[in-house]
N, C-alpha and C. Protein backbone atom coordinates (compact mmCIF):
# COMPACT_ATOMS: atom_id res chain seq x y z
N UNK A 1 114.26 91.71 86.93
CA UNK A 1 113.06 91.99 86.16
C UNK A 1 113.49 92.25 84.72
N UNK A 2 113.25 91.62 83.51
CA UNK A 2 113.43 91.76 82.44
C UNK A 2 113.10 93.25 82.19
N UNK A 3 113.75 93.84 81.30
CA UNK A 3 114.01 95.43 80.57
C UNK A 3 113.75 95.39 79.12
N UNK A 4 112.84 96.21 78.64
CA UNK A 4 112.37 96.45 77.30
C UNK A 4 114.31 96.20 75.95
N UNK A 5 114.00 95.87 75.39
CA UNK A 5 115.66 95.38 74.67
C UNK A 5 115.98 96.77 74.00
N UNK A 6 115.02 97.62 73.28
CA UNK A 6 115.39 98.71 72.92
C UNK A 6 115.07 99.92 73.08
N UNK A 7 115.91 100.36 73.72
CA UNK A 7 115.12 101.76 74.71
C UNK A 7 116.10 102.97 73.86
N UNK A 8 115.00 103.75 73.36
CA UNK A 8 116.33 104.92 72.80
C UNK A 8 115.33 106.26 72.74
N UNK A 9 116.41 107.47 73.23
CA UNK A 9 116.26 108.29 73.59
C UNK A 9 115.95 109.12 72.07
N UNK A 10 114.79 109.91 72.51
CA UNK A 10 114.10 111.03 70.86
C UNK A 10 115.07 112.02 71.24
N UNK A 11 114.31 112.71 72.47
CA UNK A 11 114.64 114.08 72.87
C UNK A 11 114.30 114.52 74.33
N UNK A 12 115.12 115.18 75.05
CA UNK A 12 114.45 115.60 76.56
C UNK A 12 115.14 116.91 76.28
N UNK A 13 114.74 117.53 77.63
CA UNK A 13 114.44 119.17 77.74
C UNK A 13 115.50 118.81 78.78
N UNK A 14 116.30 118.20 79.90
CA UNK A 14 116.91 118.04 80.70
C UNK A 14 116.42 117.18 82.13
N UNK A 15 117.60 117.40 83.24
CA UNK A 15 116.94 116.59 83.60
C UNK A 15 115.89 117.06 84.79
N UNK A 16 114.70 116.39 84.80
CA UNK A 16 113.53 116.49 85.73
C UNK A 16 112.80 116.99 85.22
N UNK A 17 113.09 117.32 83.66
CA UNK A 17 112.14 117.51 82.68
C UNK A 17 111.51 116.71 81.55
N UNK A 18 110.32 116.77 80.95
CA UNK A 18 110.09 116.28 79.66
C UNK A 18 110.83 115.56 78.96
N UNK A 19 111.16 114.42 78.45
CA UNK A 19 111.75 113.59 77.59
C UNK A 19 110.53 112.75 76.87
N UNK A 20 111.40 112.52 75.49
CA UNK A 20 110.63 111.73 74.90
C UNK A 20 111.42 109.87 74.04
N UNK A 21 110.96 108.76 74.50
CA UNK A 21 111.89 107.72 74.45
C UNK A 21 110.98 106.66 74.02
N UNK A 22 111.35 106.22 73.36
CA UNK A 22 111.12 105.20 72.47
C UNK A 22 111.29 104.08 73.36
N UNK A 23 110.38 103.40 73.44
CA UNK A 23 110.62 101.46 73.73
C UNK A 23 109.74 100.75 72.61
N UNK A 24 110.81 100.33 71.84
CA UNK A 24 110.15 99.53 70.93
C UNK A 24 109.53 100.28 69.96
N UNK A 25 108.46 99.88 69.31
CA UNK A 25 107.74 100.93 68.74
C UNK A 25 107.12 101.77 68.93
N UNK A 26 107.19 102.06 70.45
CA UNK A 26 106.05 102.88 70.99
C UNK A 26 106.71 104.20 71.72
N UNK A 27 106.21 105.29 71.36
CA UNK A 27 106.88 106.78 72.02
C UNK A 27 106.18 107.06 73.55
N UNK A 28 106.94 106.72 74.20
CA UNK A 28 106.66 107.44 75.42
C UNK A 28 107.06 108.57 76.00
N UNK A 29 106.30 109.69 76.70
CA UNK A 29 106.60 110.58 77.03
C UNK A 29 106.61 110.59 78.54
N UNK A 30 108.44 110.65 79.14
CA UNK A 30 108.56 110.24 80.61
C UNK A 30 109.63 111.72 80.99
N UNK A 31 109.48 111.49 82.42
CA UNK A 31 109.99 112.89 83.55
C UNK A 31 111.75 112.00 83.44
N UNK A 32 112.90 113.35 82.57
CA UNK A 32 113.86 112.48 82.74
C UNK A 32 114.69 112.80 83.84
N UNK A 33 115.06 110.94 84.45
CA UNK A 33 116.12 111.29 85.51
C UNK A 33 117.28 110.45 85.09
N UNK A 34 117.48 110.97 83.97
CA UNK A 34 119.16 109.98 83.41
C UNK A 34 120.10 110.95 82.77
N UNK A 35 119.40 112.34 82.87
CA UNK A 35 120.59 113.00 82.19
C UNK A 35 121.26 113.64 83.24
N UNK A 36 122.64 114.76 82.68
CA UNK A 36 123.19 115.21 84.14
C UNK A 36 122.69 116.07 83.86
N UNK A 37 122.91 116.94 84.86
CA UNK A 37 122.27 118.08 85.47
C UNK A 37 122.75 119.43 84.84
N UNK A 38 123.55 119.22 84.12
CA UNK A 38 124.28 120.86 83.49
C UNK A 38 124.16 119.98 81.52
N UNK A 39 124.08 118.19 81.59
CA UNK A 39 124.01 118.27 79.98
C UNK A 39 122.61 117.51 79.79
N UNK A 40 121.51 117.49 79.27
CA UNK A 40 120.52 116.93 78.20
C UNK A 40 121.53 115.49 77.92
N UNK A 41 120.97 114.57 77.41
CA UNK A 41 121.01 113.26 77.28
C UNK A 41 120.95 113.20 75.40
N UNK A 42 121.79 113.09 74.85
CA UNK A 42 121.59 113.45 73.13
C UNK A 42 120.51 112.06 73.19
N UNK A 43 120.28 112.57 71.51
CA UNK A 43 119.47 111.16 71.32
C UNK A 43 120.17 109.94 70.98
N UNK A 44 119.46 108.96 70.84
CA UNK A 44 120.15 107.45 70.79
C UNK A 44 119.68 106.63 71.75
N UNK A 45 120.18 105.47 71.03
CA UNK A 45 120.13 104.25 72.35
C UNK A 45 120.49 103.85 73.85
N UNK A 46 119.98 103.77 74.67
CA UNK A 46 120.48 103.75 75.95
C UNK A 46 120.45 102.40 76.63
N UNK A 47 121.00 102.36 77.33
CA UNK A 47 121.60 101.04 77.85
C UNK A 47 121.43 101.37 79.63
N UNK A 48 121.26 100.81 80.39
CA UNK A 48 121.29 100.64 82.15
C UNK A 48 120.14 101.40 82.51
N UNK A 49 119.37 101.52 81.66
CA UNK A 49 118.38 102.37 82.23
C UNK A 49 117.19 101.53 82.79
N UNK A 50 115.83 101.79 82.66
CA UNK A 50 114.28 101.35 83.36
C UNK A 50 113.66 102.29 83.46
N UNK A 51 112.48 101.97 84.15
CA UNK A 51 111.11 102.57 84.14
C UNK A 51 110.82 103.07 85.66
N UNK A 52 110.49 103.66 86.17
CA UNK A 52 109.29 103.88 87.63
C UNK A 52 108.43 104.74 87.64
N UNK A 53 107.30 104.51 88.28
CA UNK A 53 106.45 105.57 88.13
C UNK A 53 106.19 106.16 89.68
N UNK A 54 105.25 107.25 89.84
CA UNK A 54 104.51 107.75 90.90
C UNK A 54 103.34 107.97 91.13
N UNK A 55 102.61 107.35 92.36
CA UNK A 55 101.37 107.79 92.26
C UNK A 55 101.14 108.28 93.24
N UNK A 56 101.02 109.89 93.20
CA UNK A 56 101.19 110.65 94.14
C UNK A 56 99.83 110.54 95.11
N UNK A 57 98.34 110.17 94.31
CA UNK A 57 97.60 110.12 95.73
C UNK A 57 97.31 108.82 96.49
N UNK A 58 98.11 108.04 95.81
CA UNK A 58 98.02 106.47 96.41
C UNK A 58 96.60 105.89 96.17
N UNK A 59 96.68 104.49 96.34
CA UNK A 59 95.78 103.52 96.23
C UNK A 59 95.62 102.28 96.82
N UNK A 60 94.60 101.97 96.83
CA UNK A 60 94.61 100.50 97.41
C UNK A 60 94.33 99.28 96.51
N UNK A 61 94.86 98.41 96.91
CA UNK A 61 95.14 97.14 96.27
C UNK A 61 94.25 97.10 95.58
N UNK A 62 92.82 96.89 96.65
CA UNK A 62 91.57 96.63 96.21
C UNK A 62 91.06 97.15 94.95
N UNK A 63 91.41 98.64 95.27
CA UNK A 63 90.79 99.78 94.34
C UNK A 63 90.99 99.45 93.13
N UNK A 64 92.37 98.88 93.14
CA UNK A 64 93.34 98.96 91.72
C UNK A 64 92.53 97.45 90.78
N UNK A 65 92.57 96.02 91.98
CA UNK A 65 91.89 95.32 91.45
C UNK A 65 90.80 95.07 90.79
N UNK A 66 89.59 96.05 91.68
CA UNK A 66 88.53 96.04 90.96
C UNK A 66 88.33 97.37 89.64
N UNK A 67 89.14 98.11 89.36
CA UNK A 67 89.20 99.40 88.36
C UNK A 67 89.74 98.41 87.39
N UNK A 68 90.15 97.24 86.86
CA UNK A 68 90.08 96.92 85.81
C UNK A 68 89.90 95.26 85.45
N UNK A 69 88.55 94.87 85.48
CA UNK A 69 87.43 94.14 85.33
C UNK A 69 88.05 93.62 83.91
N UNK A 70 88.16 94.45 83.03
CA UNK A 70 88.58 93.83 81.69
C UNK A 70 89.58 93.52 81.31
N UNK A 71 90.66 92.97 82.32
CA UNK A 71 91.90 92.43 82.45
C UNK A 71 92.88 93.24 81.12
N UNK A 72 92.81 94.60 81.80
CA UNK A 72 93.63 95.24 80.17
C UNK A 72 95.09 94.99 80.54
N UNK A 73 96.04 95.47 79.84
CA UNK A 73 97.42 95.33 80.28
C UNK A 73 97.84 96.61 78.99
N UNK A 74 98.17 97.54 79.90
CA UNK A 74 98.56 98.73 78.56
C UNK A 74 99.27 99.98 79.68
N UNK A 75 99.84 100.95 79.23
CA UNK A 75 99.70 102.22 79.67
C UNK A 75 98.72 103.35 78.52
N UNK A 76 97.76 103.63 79.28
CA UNK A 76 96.90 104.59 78.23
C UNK A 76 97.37 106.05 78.84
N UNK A 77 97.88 107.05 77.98
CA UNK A 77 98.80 108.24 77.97
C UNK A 77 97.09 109.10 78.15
N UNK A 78 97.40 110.02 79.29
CA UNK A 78 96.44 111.39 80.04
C UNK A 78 97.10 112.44 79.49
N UNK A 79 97.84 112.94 80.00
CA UNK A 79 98.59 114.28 79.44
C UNK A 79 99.84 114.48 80.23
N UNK A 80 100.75 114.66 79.48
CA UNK A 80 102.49 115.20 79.53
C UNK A 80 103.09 113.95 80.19
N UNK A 81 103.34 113.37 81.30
CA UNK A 81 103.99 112.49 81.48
C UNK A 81 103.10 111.42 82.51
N UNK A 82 101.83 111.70 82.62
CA UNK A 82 101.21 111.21 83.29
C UNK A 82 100.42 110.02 82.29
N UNK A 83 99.81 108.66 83.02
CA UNK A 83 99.13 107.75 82.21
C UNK A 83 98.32 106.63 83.71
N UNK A 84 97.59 106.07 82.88
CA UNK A 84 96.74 105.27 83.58
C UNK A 84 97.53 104.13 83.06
N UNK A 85 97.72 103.20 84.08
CA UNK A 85 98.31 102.36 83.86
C UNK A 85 97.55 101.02 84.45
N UNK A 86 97.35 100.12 83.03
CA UNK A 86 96.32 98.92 83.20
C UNK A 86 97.18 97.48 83.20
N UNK A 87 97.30 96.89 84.21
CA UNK A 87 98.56 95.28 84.00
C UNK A 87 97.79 94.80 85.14
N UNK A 88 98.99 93.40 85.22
CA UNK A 88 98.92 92.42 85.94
C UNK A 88 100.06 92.47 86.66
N UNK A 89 99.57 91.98 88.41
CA UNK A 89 101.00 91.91 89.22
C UNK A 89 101.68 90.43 89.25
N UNK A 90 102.51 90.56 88.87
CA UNK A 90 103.43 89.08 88.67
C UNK A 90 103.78 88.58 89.77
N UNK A 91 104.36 89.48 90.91
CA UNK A 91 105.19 88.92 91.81
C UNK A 91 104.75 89.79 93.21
N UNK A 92 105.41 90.10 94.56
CA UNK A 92 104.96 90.94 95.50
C UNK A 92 106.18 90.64 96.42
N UNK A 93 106.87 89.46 96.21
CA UNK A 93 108.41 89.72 96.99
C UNK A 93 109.58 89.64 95.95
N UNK A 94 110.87 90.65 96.28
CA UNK A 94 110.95 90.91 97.48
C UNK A 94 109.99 92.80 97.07
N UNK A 95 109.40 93.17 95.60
CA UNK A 95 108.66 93.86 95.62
C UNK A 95 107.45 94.03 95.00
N UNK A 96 106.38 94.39 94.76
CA UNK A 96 105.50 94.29 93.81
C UNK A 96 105.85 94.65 92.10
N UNK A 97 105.60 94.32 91.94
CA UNK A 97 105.98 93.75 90.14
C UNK A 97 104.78 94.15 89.19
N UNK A 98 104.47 95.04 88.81
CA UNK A 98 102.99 95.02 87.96
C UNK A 98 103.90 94.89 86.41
N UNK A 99 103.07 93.99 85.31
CA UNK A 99 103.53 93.99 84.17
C UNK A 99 102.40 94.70 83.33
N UNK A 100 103.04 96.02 82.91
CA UNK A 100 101.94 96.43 82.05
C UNK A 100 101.94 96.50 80.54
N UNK A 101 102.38 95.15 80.01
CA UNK A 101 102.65 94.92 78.69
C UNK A 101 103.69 95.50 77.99
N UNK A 102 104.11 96.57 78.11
CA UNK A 102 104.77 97.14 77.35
C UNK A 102 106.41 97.17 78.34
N UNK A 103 105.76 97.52 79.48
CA UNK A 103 106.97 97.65 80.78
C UNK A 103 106.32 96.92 81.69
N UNK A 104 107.36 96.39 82.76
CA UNK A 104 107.39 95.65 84.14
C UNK A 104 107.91 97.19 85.15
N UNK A 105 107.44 97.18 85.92
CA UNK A 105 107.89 98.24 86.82
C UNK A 105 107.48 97.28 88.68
N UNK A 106 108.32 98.02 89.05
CA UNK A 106 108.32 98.08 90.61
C UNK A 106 106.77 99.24 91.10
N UNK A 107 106.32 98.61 91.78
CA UNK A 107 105.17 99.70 92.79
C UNK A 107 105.60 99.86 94.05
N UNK A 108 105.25 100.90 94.46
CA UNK A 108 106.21 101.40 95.84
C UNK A 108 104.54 100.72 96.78
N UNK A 109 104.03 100.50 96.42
CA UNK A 109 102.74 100.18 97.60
C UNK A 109 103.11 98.87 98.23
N UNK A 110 103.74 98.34 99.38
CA UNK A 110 104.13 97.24 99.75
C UNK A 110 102.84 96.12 100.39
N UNK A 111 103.29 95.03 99.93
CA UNK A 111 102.22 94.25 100.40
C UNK A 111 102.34 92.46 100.86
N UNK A 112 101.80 92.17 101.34
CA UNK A 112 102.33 90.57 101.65
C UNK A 112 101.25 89.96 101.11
N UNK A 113 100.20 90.41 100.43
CA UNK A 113 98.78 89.76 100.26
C UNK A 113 98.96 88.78 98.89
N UNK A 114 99.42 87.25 98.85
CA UNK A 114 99.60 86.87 97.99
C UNK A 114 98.48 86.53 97.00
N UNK A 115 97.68 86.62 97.39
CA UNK A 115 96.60 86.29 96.80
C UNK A 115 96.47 87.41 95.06
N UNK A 116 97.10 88.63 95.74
CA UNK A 116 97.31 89.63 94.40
C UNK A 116 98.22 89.12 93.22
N UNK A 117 98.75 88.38 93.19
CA UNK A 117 99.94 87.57 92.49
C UNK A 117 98.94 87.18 91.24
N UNK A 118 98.98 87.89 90.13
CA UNK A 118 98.58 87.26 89.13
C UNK A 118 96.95 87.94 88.45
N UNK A 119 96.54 89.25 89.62
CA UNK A 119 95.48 89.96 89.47
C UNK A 119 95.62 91.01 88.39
N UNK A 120 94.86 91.70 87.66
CA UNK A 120 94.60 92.36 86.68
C UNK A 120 94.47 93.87 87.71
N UNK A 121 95.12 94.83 87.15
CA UNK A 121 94.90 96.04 88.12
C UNK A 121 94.77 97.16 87.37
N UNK A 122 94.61 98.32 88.08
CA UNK A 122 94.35 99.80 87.18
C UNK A 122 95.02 100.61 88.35
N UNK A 123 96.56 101.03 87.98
CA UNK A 123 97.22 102.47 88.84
C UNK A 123 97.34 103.42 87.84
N UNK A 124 96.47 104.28 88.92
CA UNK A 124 97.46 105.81 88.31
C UNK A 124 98.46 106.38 88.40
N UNK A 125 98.76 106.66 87.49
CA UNK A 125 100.38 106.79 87.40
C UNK A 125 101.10 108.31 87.00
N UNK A 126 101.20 109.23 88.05
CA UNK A 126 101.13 111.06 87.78
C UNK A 126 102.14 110.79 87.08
N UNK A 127 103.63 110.08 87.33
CA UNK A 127 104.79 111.04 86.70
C UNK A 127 105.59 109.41 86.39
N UNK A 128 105.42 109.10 84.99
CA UNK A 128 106.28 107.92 84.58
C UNK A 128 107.89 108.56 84.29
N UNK A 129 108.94 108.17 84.79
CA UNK A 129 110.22 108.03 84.58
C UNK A 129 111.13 107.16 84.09
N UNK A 130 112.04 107.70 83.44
CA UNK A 130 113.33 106.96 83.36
C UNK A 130 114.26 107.28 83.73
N UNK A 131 114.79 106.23 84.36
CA UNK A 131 115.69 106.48 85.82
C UNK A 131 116.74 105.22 85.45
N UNK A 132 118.03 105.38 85.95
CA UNK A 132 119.14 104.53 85.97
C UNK A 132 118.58 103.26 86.59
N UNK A 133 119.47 102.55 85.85
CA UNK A 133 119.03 101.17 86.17
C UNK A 133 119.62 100.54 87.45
N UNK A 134 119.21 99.79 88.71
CA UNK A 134 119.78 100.05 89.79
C UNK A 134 121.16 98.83 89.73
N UNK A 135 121.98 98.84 90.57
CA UNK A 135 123.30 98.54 90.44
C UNK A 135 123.24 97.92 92.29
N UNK A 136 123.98 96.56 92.33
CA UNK A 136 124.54 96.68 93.85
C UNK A 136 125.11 97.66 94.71
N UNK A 137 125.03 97.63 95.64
CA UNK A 137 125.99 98.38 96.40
C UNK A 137 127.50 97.78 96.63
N UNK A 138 127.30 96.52 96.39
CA UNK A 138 128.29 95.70 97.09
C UNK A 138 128.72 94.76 95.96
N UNK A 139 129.85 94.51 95.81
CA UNK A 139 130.86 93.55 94.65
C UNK A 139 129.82 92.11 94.51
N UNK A 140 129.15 91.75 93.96
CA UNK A 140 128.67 90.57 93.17
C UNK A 140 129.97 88.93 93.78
N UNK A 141 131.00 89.32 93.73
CA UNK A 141 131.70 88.29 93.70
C UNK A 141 132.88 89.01 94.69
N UNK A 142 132.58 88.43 95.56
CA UNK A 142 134.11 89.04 97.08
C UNK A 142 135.39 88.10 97.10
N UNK A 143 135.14 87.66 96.18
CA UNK A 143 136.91 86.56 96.12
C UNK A 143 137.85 87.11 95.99
């Protein structure tokens, strides 16, 4: 999944707390899970990182499809790290893919319904993160 090219860190409070990070021109305010646990993350540019969010009371496909009629594609910011999040789902194997203009993220809601491939949606989104960027488990090349 393509990754925003410039992601750089303002400021966080530590980690599982408040951070504030730049993609692009735009300040987002996300729950950080990239710093360690005894140091804060200085500011600057970061590299291996991404996006995920949570939506703690869940939703349905449907719901999401028909909550945004006006094919928006944005994250619109609620308060502290929470946002409504308005895109399109690109893909659904091997996970769902919503692109919400600014970021591509993974949705934990699993689905086989291809027909969603390419629909305009509306999730809520309690707690946006930045989280390490994921890595194999296993050597790329076993020669």
């Amino acid at each position: 999944m393509p990754e925003p090219r410039d992601i750089r860190m303002e400021h966080t409070h530590g980690l599982g707390l408040e951070a504030e990070v730049w993609v692009g021109g735009d300040l987002l305010t996300v729950c950080d899970a990239i710093s360690a646990p005894d140091s804060p993350c200085p500011p600057g540019m970061l590299t291996d990182v991404t996006f995920a969010y949570a939506s703690l009371a869940g939703f349905s496909w449907d719901q999401a499809v028909r909550a945004n009629p006006g094919k928006r594609m944005r994250l619109e910011p609620l308060r502290r790290w929470a946002y409504t999040g308005y895109g399109r789902v690109v893909s659904i194997a091997p996970a769902v893919i919503v692109d919400f203009g600014l970021l591509q993220m993974e949705d934990a809601n699993w689905t086989t319904d291809r027909s969603l491939v390419g629909q305009f949606v509306r999730i809520p989104i309690d707690r946006l993160e930045i989280v390490p960027a994921h890595r194999p488990d296993w050597p790329e090349d076993a020669s």
